[in-house]
Protein backbone atom coordinates (compact mmCIF):
# COMPACT_ATOMS: atom_id res chain seq x y z
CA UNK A 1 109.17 56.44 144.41
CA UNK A 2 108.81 53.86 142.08
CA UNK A 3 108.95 50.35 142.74
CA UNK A 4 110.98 48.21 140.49
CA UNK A 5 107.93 45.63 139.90
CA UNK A 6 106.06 48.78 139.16
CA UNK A 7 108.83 50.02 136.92
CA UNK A 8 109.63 46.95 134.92
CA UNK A 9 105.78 46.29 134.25
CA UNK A 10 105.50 49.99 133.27
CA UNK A 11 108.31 49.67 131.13
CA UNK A 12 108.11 46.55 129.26
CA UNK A 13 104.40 48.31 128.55
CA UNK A 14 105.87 50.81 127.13
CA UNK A 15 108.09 49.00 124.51
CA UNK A 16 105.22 46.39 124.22
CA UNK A 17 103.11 49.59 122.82
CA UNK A 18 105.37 50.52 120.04
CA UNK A 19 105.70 46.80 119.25
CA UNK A 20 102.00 46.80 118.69
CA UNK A 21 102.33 50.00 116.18
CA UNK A 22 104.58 48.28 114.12
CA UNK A 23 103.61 48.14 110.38
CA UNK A 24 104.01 44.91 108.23
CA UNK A 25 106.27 47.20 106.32
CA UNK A 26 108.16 48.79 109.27
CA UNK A 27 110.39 45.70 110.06
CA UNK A 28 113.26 46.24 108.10
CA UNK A 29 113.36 49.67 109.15
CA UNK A 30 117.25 51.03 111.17
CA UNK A 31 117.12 52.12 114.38
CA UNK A 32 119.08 53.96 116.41
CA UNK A 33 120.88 50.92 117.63
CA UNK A 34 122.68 50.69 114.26
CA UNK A 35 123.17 47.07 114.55
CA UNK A 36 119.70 46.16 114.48
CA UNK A 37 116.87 47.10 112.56
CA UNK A 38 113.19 46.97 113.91
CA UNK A 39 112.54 43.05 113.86
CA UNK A 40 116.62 42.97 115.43
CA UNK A 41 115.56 45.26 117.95
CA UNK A 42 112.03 43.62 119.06
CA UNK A 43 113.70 40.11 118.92
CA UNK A 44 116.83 41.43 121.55
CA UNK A 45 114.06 42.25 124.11
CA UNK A 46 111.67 39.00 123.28
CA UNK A 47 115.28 37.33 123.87
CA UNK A 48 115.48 39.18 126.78
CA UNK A 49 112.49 38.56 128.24
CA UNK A 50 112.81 34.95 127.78
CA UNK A 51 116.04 34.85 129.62
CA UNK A 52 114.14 36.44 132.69
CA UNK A 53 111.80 33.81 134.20
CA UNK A 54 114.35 30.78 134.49
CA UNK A 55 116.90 33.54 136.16
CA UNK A 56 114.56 35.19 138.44
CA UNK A 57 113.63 31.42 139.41
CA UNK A 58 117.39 30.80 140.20
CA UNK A 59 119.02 29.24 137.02
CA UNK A 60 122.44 30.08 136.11
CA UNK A 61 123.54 30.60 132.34
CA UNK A 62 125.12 26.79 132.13
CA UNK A 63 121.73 25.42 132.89
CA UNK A 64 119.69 28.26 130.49
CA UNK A 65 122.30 27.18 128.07
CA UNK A 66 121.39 27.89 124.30
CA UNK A 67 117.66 27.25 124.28
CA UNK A 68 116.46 30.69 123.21
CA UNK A 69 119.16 30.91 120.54
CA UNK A 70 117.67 31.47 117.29
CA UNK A 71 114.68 32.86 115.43
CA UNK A 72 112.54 33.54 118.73
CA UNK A 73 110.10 36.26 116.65
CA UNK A 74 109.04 33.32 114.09
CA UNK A 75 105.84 34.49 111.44
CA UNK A 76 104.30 36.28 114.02
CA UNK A 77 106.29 38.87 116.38
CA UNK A 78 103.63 40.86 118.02
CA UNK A 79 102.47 37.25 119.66
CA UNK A 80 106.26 36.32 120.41
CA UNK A 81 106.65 39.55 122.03
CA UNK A 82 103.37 39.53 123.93
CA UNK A 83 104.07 36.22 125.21
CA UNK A 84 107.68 36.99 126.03
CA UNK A 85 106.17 40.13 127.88
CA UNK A 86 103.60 38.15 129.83
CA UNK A 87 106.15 35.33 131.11
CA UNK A 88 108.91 38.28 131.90
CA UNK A 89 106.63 40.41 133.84
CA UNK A 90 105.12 37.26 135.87
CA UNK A 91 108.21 36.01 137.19
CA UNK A 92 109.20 39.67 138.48
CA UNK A 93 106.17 40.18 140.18
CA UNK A 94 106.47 36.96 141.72
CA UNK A 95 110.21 36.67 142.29
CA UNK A 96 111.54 37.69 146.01
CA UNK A 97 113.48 40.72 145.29
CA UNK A 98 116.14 39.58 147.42
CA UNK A 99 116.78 36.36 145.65
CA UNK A 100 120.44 35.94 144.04
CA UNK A 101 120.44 36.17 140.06
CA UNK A 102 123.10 34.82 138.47
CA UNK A 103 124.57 36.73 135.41
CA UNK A 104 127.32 37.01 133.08
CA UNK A 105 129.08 39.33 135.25
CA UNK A 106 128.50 37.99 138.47
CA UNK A 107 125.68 37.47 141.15
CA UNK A 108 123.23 40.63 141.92
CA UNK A 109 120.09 40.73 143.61
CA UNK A 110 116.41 39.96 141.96
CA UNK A 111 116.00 43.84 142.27
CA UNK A 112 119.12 44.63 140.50
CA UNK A 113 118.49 42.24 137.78
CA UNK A 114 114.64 43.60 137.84
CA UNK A 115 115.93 47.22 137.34
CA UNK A 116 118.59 46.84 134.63
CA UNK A 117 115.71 44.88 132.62
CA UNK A 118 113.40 47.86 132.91
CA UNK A 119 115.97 50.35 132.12
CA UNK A 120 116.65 48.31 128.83
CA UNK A 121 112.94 48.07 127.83
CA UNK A 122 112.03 51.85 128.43
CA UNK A 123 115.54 52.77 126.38
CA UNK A 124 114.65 50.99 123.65
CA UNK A 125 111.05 52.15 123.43
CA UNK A 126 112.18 55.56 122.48
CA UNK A 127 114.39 53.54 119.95
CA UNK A 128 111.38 51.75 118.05
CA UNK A 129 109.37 54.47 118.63
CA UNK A 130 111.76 57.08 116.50
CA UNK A 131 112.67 53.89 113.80
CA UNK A 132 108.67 53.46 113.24
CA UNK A 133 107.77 57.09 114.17
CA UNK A 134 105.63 56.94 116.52
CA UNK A 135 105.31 58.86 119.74
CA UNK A 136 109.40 58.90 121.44
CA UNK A 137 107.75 60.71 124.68
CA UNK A 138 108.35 58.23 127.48
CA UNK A 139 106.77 58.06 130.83
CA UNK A 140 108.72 61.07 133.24
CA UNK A 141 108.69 59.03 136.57
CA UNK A 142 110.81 56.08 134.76
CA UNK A 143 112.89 58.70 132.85
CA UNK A 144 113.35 60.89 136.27
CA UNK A 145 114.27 56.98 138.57
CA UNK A 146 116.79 56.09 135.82
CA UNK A 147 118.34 59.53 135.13
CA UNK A 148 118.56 59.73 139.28
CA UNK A 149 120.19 55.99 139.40
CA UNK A 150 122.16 55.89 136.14
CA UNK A 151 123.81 59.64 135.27
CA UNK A 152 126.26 59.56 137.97
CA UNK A 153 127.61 55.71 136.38
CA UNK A 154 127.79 57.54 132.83
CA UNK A 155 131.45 57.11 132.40
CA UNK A 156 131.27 53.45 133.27
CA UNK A 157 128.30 52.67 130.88
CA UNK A 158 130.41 54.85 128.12
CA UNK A 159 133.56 52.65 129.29
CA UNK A 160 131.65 49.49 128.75
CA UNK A 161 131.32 49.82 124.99
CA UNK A 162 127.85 48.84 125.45
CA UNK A 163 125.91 52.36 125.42
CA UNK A 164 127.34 54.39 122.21
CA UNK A 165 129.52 57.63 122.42
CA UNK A 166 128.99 60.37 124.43
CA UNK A 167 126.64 63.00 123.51
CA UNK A 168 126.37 66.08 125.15
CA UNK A 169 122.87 67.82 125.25
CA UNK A 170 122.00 71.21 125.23
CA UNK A 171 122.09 73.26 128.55
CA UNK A 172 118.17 73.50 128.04
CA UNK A 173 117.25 69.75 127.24
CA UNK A 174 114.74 68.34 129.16
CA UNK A 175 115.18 65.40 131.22
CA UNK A 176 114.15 62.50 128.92
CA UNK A 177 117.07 64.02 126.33
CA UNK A 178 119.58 64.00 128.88
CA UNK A 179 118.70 60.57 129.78
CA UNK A 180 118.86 59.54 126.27
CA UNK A 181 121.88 61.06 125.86
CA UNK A 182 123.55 58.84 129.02
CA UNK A 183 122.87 55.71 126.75
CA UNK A 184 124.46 57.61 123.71
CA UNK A 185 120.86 58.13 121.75
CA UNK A 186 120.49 61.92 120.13
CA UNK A 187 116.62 63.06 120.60
């Protein structure tokens, strides 16, 4: 079993990788979110990350406020991201996992919080990685704990409007496809 410090370090790694393929020419590129392209992508999960430290140290959205509104990639994303990454990953490993978080839709445990975070970051590394195409295979402990958690709450993410139509894979389809296909992504 997986631990979720172990998991969102692992994941953000993941999605920090593809960030560091990115091209000077790939930016601009869709993704499979089809609201974003790469640069829209990398800055949702640099915005992300720097919502994560002042929640995991027991802020609530009032006091966060609009600070990280705007242009958080600047000239130089690969250093916003890194930096992002660094600060995010820090404040889960050093956050007590029992600690109240207090989000948009209510209050949930550190772990909670810790866990939907990693879920979004491993997502959306097979996202950048098939807009900059580069390698979509993503690690099979994270894809088996998230499949495990999140497949039986399928019809609420659908519900939710948040995680694209449903998609059916084929009866053979390995498990990273099927987990894919919970957040509405075609492999």
């Amino acid at each position: 079993m997986v631990d979720v410090r172990d998991f969102h370090r692992r994941a953000t790694d993941a999605f920090g990788a593809r960030v560091m393929a990115v091209r000077d020419d790939q930016w601009s590129l869709p993704t499979p979110c089809t609201d974003w392209n790469v640069r829209d992508l990398v800055h949702h999960l640099v915005y992300e990350n720097r919502w994560t430290a002042p929640l995991m140290g027991g802020a609530t959205l009032e006091q966060v406020g609009d600070r990280f509104e705007g242009d958080l990639l600047g000239s130089d994303p690969k250093s916003a991201w890194r930096e992002s990454m660094d600060e995010a990953v820090r404040s889960v490993r050093e956050v007590s996992l029992n600690r109240t978080i207090h989000l948009s839709y209510g209050d949930v445990p550190a772990r909670h919080y810790a866990f939907e975070l990693a879920t979004d970051h491993l997502i959306h590394a097979w996202d950048l990685a098939r807009a900059i195409s580069a390698d979509e295979s993503l690690d099979e402990d994270l894809v088996e704990l998230v499949y495990r958690k999140m497949k039986p709450r399928e019809d609420a993410l659908k519900s939710s409007g948040l995680f694209g139509k449903r998609v059916d894979p084929p009866g053979n389809a390995d498990l990273q496809t099927r987990l894919l296909a919970v957040y509405g992504r075609v492999a």
